[in-house]
N, C-alpha and C. Protein backbone atom coordinates (compact mmCIF):
# COMPACT_ATOMS: atom_id res chain seq x y z
N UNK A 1 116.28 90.09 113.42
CA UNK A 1 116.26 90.59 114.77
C UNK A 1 114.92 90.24 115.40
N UNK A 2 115.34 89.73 116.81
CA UNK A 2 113.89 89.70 117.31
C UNK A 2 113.19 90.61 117.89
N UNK A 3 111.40 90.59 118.38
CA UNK A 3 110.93 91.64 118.64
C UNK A 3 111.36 92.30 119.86
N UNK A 4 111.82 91.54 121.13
CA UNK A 4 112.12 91.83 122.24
C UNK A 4 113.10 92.87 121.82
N UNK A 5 114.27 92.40 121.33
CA UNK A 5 115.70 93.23 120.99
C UNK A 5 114.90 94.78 120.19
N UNK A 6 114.34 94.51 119.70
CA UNK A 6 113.83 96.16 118.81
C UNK A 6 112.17 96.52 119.87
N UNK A 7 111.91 96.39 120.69
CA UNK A 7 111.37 97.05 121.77
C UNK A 7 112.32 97.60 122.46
N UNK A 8 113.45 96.69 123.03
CA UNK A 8 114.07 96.99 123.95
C UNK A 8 115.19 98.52 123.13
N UNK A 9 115.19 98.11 122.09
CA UNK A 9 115.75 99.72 120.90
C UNK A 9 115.08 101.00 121.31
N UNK A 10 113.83 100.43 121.13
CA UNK A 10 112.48 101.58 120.87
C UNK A 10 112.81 102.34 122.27
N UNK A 11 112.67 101.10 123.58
CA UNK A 11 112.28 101.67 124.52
C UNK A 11 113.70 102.73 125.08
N UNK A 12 114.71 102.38 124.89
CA UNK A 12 116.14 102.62 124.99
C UNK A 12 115.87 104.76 124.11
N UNK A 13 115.51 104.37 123.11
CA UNK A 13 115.28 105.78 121.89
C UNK A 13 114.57 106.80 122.66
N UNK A 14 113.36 106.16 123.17
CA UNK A 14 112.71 106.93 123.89
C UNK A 14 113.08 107.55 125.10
N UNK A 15 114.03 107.04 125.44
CA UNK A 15 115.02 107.69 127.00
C UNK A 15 116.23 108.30 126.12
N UNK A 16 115.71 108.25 125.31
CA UNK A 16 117.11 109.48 124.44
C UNK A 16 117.99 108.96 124.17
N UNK A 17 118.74 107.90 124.18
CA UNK A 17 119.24 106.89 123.28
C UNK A 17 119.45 106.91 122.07
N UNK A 18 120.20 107.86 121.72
CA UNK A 18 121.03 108.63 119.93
C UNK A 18 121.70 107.19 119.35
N UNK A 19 122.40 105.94 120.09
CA UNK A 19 122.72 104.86 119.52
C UNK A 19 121.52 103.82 119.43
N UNK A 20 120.83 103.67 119.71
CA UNK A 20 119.79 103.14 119.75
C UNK A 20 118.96 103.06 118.82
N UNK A 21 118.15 104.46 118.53
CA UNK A 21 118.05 104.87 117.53
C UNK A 21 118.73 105.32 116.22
N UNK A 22 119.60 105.19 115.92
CA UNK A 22 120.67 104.68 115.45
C UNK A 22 120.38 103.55 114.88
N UNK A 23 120.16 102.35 115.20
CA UNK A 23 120.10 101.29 115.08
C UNK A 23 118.73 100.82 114.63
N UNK A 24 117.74 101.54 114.92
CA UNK A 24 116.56 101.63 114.47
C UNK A 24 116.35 101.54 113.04
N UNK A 25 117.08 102.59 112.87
CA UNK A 25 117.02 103.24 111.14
C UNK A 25 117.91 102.46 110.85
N UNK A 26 119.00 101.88 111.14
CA UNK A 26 119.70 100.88 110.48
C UNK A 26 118.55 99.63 110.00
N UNK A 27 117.94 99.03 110.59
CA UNK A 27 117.05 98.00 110.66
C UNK A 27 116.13 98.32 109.85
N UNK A 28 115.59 99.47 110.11
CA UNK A 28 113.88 99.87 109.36
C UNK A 28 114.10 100.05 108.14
N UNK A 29 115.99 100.93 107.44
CA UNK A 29 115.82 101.67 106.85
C UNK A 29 115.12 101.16 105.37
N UNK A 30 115.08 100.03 105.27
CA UNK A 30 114.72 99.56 103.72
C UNK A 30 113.01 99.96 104.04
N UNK A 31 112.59 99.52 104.90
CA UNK A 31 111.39 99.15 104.28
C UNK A 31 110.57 100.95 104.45
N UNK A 32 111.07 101.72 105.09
CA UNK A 32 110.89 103.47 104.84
C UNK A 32 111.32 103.68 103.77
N UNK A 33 112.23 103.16 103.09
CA UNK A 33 112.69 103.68 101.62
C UNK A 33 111.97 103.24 100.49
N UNK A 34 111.32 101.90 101.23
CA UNK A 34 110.18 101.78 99.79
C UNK A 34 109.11 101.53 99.90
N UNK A 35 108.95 102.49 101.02
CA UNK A 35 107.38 102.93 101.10
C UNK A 35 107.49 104.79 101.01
N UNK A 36 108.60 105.00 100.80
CA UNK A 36 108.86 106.53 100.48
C UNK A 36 108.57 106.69 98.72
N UNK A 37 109.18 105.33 98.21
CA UNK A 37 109.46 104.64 97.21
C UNK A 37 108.54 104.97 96.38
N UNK A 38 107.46 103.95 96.66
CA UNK A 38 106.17 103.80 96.63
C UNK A 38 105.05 105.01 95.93
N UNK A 39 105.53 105.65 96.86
CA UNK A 39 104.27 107.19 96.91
C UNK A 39 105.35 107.95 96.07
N UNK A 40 106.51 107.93 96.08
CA UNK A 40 107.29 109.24 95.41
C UNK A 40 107.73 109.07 93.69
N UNK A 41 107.84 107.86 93.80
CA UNK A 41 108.14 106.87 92.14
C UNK A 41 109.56 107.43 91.61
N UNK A 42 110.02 107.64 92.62
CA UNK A 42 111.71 107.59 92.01
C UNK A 42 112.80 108.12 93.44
N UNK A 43 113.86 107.22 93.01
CA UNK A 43 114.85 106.82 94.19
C UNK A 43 115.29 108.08 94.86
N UNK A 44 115.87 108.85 93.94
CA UNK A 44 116.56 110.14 94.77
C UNK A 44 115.47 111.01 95.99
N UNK A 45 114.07 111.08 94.96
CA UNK A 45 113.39 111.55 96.13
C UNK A 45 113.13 110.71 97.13
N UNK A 46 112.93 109.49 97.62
CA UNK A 46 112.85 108.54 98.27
C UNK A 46 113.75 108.55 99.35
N UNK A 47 115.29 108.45 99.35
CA UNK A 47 116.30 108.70 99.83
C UNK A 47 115.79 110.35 100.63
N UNK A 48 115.75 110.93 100.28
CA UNK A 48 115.67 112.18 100.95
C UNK A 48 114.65 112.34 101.95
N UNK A 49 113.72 111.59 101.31
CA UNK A 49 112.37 111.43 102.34
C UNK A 49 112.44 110.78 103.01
N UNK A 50 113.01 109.54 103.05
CA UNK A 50 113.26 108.81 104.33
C UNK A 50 114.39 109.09 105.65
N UNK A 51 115.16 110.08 105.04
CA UNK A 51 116.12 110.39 105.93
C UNK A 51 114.86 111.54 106.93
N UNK A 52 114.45 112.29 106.01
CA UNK A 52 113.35 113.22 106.90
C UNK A 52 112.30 112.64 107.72
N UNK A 53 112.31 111.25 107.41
CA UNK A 53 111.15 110.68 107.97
C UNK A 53 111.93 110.35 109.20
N UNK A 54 112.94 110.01 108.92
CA UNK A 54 113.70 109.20 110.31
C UNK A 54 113.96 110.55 111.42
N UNK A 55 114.66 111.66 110.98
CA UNK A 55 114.30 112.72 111.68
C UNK A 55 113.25 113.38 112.44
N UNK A 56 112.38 113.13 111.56
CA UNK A 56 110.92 113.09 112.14
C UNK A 56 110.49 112.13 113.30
N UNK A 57 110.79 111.05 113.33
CA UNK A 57 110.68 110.09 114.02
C UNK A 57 111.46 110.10 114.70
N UNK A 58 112.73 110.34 114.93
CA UNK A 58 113.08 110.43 116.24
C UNK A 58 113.04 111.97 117.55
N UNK A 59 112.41 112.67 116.41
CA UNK A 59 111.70 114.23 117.42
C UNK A 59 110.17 113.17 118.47
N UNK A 60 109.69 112.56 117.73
CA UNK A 60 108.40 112.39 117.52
C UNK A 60 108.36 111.15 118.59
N UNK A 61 109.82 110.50 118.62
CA UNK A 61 109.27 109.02 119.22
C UNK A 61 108.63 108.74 120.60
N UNK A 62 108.52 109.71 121.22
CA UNK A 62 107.43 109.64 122.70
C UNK A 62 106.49 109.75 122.68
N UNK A 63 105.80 109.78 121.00
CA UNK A 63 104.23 109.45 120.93
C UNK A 63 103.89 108.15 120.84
N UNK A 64 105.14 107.78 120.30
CA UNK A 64 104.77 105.95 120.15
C UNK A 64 104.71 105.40 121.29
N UNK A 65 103.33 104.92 121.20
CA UNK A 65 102.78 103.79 122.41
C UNK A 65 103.38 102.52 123.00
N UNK A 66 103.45 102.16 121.40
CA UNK A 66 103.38 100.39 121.43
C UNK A 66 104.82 100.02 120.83
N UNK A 67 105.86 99.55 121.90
CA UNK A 67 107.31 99.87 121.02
C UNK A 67 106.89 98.91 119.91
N UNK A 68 106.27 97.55 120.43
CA UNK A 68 106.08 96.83 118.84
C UNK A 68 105.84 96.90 118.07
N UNK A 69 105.21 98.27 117.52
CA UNK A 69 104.48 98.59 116.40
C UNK A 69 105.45 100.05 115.82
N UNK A 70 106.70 100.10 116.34
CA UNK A 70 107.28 100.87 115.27
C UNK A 70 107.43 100.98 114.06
N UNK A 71 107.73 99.88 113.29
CA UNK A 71 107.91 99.69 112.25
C UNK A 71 106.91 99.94 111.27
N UNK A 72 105.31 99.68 111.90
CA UNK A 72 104.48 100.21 111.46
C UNK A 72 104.22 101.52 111.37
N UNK A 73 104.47 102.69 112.54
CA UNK A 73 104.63 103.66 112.64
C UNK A 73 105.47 104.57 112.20
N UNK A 74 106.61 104.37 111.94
CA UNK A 74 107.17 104.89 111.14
C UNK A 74 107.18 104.83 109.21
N UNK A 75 106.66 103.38 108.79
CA UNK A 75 106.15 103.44 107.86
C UNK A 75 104.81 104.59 107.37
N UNK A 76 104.26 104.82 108.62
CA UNK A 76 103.39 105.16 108.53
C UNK A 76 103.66 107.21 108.26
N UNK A 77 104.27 107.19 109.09
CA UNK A 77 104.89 108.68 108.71
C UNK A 77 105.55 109.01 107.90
N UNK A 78 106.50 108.00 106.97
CA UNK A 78 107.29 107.86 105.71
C UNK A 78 106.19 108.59 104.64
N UNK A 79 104.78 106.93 104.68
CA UNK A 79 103.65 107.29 103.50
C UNK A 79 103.23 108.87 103.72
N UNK A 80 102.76 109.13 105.00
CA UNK A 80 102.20 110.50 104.57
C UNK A 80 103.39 111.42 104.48
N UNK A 81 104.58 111.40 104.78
CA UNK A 81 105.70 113.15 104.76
C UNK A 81 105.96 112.19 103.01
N UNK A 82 105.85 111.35 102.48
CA UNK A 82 105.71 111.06 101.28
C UNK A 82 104.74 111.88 100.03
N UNK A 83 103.55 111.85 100.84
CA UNK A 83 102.77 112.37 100.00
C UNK A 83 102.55 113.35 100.06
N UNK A 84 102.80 114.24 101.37
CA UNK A 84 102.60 115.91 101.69
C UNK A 84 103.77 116.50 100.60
N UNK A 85 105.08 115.49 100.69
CA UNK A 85 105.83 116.09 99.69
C UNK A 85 105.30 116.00 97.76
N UNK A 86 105.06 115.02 97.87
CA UNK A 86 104.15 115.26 96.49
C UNK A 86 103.06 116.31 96.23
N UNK A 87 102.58 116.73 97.48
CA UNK A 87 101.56 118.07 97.37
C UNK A 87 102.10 118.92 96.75
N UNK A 88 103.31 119.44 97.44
CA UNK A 88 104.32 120.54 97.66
C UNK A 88 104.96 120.60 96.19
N UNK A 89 105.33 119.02 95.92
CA UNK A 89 106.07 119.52 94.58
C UNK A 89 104.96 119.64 93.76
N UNK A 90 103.35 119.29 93.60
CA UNK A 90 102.83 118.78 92.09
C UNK A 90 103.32 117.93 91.65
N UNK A 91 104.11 117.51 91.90
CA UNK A 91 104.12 116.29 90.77
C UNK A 91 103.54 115.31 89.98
N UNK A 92 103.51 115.28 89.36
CA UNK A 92 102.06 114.24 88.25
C UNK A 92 103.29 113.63 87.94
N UNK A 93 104.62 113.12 87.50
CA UNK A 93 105.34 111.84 87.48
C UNK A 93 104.91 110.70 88.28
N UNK A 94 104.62 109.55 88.03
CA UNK A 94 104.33 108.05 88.85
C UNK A 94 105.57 107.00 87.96
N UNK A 95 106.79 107.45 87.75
CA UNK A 95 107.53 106.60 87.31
C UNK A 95 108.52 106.10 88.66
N UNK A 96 109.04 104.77 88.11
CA UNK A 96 109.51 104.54 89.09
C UNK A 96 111.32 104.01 88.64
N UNK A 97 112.32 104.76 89.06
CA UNK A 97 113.24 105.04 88.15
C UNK A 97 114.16 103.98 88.22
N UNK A 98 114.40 103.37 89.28
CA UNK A 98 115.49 102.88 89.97
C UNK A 98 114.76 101.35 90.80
N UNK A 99 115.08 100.18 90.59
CA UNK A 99 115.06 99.78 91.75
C UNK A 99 116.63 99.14 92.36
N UNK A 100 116.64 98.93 93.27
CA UNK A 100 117.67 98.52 93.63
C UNK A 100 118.20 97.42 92.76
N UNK A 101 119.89 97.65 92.49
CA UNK A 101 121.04 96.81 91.85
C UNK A 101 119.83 96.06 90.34
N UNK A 102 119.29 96.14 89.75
CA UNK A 102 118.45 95.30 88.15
C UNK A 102 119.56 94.68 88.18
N UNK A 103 118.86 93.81 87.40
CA UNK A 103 119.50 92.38 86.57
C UNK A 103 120.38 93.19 85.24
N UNK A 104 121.43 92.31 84.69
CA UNK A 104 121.91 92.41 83.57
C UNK A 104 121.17 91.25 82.61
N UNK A 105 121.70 92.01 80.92
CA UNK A 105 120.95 91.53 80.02
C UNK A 105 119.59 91.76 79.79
N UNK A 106 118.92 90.02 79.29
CA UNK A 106 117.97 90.41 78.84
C UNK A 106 116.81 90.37 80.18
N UNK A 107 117.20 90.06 81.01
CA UNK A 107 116.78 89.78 82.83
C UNK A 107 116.73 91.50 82.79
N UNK A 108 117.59 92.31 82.43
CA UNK A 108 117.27 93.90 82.67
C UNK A 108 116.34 94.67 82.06
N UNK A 109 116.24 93.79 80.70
CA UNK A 109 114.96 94.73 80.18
C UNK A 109 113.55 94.21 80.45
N UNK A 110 113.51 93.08 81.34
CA UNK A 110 112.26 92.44 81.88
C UNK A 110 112.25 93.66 82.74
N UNK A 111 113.30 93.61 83.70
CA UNK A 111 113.13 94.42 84.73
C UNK A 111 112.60 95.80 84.72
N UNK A 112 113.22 96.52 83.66
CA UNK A 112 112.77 97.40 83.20
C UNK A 112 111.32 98.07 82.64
N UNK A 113 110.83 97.02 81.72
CA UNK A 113 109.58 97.49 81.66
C UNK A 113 108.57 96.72 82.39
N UNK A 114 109.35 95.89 84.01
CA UNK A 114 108.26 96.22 85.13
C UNK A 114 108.38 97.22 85.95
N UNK A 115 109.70 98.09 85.97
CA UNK A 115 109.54 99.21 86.52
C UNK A 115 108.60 100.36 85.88
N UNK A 116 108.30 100.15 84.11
CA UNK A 116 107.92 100.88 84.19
C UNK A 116 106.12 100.48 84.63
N UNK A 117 105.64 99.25 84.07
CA UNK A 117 104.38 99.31 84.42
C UNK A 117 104.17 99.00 85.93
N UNK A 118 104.79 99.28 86.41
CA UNK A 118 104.33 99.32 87.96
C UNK A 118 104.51 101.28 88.58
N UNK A 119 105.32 101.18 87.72
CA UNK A 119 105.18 102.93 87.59
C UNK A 119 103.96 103.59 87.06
N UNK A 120 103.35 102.47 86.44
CA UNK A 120 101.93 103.25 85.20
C UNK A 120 100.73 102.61 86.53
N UNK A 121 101.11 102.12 87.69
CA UNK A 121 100.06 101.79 88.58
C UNK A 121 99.69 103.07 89.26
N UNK A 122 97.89 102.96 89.77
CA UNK A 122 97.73 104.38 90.83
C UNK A 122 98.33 103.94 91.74
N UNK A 123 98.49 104.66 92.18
CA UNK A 123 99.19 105.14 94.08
C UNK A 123 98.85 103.76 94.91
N UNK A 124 97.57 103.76 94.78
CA UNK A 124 96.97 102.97 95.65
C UNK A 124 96.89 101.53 95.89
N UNK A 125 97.38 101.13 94.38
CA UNK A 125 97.58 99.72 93.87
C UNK A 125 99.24 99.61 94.09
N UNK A 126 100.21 100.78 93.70
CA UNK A 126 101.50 100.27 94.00
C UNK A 126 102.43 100.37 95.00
N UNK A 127 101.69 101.03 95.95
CA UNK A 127 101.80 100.80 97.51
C UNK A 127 101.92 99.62 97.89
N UNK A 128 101.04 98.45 97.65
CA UNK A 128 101.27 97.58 98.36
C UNK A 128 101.79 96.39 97.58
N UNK A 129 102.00 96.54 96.31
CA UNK A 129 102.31 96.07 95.65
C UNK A 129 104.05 96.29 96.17
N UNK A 130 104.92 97.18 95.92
CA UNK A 130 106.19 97.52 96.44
C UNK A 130 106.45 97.32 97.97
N UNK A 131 106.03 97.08 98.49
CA UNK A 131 105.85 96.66 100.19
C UNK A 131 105.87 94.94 100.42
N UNK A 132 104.90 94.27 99.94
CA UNK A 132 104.78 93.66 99.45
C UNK A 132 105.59 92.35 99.11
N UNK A 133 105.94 92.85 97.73
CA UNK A 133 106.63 91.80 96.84
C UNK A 133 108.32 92.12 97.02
N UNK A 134 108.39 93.85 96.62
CA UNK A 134 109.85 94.43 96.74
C UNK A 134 110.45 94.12 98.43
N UNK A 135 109.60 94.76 99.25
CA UNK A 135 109.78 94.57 100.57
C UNK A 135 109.80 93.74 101.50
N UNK A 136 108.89 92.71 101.10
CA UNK A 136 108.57 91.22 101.94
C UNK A 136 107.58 91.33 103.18
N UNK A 137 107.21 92.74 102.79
CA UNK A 137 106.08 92.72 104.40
C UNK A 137 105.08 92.07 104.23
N UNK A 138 104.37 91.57 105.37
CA UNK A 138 103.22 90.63 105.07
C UNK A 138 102.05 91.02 104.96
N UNK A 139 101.03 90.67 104.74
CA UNK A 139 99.40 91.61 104.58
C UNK A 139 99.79 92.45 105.97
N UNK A 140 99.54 92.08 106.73
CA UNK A 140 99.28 92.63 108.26
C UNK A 140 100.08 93.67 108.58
N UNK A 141 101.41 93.61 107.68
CA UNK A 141 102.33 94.64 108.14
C UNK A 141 101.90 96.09 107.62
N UNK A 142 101.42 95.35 105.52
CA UNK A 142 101.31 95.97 104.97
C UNK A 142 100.04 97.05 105.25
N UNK A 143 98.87 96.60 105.92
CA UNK A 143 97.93 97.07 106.08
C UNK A 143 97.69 98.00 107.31
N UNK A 144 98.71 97.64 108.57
CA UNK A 144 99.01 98.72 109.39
C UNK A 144 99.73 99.70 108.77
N UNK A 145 100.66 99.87 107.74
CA UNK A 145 101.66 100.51 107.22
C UNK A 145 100.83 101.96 106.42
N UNK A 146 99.46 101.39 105.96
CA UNK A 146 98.64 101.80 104.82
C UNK A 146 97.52 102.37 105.87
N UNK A 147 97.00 101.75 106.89
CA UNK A 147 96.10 102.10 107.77
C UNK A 147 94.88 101.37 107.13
N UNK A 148 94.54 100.30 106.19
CA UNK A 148 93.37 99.77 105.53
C UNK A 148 93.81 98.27 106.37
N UNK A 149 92.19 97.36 106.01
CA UNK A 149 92.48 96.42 106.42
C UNK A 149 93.20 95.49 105.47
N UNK A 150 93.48 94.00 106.31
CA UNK A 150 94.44 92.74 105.47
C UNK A 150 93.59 92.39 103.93
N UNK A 151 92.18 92.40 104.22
CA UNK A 151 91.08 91.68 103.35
C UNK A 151 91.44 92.63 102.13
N UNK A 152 91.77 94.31 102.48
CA UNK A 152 91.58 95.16 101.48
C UNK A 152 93.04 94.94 101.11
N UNK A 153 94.09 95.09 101.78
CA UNK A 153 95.27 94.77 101.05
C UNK A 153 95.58 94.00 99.74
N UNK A 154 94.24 92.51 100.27
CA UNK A 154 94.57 91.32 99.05
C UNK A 154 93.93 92.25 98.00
N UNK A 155 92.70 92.39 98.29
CA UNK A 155 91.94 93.10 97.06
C UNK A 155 93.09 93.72 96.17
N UNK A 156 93.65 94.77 96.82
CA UNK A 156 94.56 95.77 95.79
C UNK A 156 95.56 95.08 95.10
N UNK A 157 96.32 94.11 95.88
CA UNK A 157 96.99 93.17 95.17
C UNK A 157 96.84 92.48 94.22
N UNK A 158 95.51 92.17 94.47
CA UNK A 158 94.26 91.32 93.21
C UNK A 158 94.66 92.21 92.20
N UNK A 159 94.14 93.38 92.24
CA UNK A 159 93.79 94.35 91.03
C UNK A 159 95.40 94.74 90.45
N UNK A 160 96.06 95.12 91.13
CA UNK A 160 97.15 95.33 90.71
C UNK A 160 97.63 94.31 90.00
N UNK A 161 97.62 93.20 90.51
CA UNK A 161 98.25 92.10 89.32
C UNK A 161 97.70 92.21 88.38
N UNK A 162 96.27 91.97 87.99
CA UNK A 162 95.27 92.32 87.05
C UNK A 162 96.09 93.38 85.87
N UNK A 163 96.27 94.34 86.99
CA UNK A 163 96.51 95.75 85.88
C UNK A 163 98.12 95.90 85.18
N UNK A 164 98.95 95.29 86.25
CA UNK A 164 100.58 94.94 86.07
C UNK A 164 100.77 93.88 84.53
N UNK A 165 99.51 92.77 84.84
CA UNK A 165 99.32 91.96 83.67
C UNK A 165 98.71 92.15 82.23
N UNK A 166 97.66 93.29 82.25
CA UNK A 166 97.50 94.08 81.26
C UNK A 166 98.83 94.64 80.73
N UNK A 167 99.07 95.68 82.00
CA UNK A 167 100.40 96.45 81.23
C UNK A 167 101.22 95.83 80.25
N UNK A 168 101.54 94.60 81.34
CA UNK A 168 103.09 93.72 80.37
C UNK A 168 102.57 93.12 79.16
N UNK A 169 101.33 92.27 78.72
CA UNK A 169 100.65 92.04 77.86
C UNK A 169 101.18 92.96 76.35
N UNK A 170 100.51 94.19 77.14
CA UNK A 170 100.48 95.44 75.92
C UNK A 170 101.79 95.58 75.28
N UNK A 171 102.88 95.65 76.47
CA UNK A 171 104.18 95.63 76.10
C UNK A 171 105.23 94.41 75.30
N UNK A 172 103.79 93.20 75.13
CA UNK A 172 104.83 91.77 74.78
C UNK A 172 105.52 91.50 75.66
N UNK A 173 105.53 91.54 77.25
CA UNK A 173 106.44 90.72 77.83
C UNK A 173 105.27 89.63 78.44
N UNK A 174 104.27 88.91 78.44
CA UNK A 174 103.21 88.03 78.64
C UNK A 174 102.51 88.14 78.01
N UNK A 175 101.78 86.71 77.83
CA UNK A 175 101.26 86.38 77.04
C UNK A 175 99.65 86.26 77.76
């Protein structure tokens, strides 16, 4: 979709436009789900949070300025009602349970124990790491999404591979 067509959404939502918005969350909804993803480290809560986020966001959408930068903005309210919910529960789990449809075979147990060492990543490294690589957003997206800059994005990416490559190492899946 182009940007005109999802301004012209935004701007449509904001005059109260229930189909519109509608269509919003149709479009956005992946990349709120794994940046809910991200911070929550497992699907069911993810799913739940992003539906709240989208709720949220459409009480909320007459603060948004810049229709072009929704996508950022709502990412952006995903990460934090993400992490306020991690307050709330405590949770000390960082696994990450589910990703969408794995591979069969032996393609599944690759998959598998990169879910889990990307699950054994901090917060901070698998944020953008899942945005990213899982998501396809680009530094720029990723770094409005996060509120840090592009330069710091690579950094974390840096390190995260670093640490993703330890992990698998330890585990025998690289050498």
């Amino acid at each position: 979709m182009d940007q005109t067509t999802n301004d012209n959404l935004v701007t449509a939502a904001q005059s109260g436009d229930k189909v519109a918005y509608t269509e919003l969350v149709r479009q956005h909804y992946r990349s709120v789900f794994l940046t809910c993803l991200s911070v929550l480290g497992n699907s069911h809560d993810a799913e739940d949070s992003a539906q709240d986020v989208f709720i949220t966001g459409l009480a909320k959408i007459q603060q948004l300025r810049k229709a072009s930068q929704f996508n950022a903005w709502i990412c952006r309210i995903a990460r934090h009602h993400s992490i306020n919910l991690l307050r709330k529960k405590r949770s000390t789990t960082n696994k990450v349970d589910a990703w969408i449809n794995p591979p069969n075979g032996s393609e599944a147990t690759h998959s598998i124990d990169m879910q889990r060492a990307i699950g054994q990543l901090p917060q901070d490294l698998r944020e953008p790491i899942v945005m990213y690589y899982f998501d396809g957003q680009d530094v720029k997206k990723v770094a409005r999404c996060l509120d840090i800059s592009a330069p710091r994005v690579y950094q974390r990416l840096r390190a995260a591979y670093k640490q993703l490559r330890h992990l698998l190492a330890e585990q025998g899946d690289v050498s």
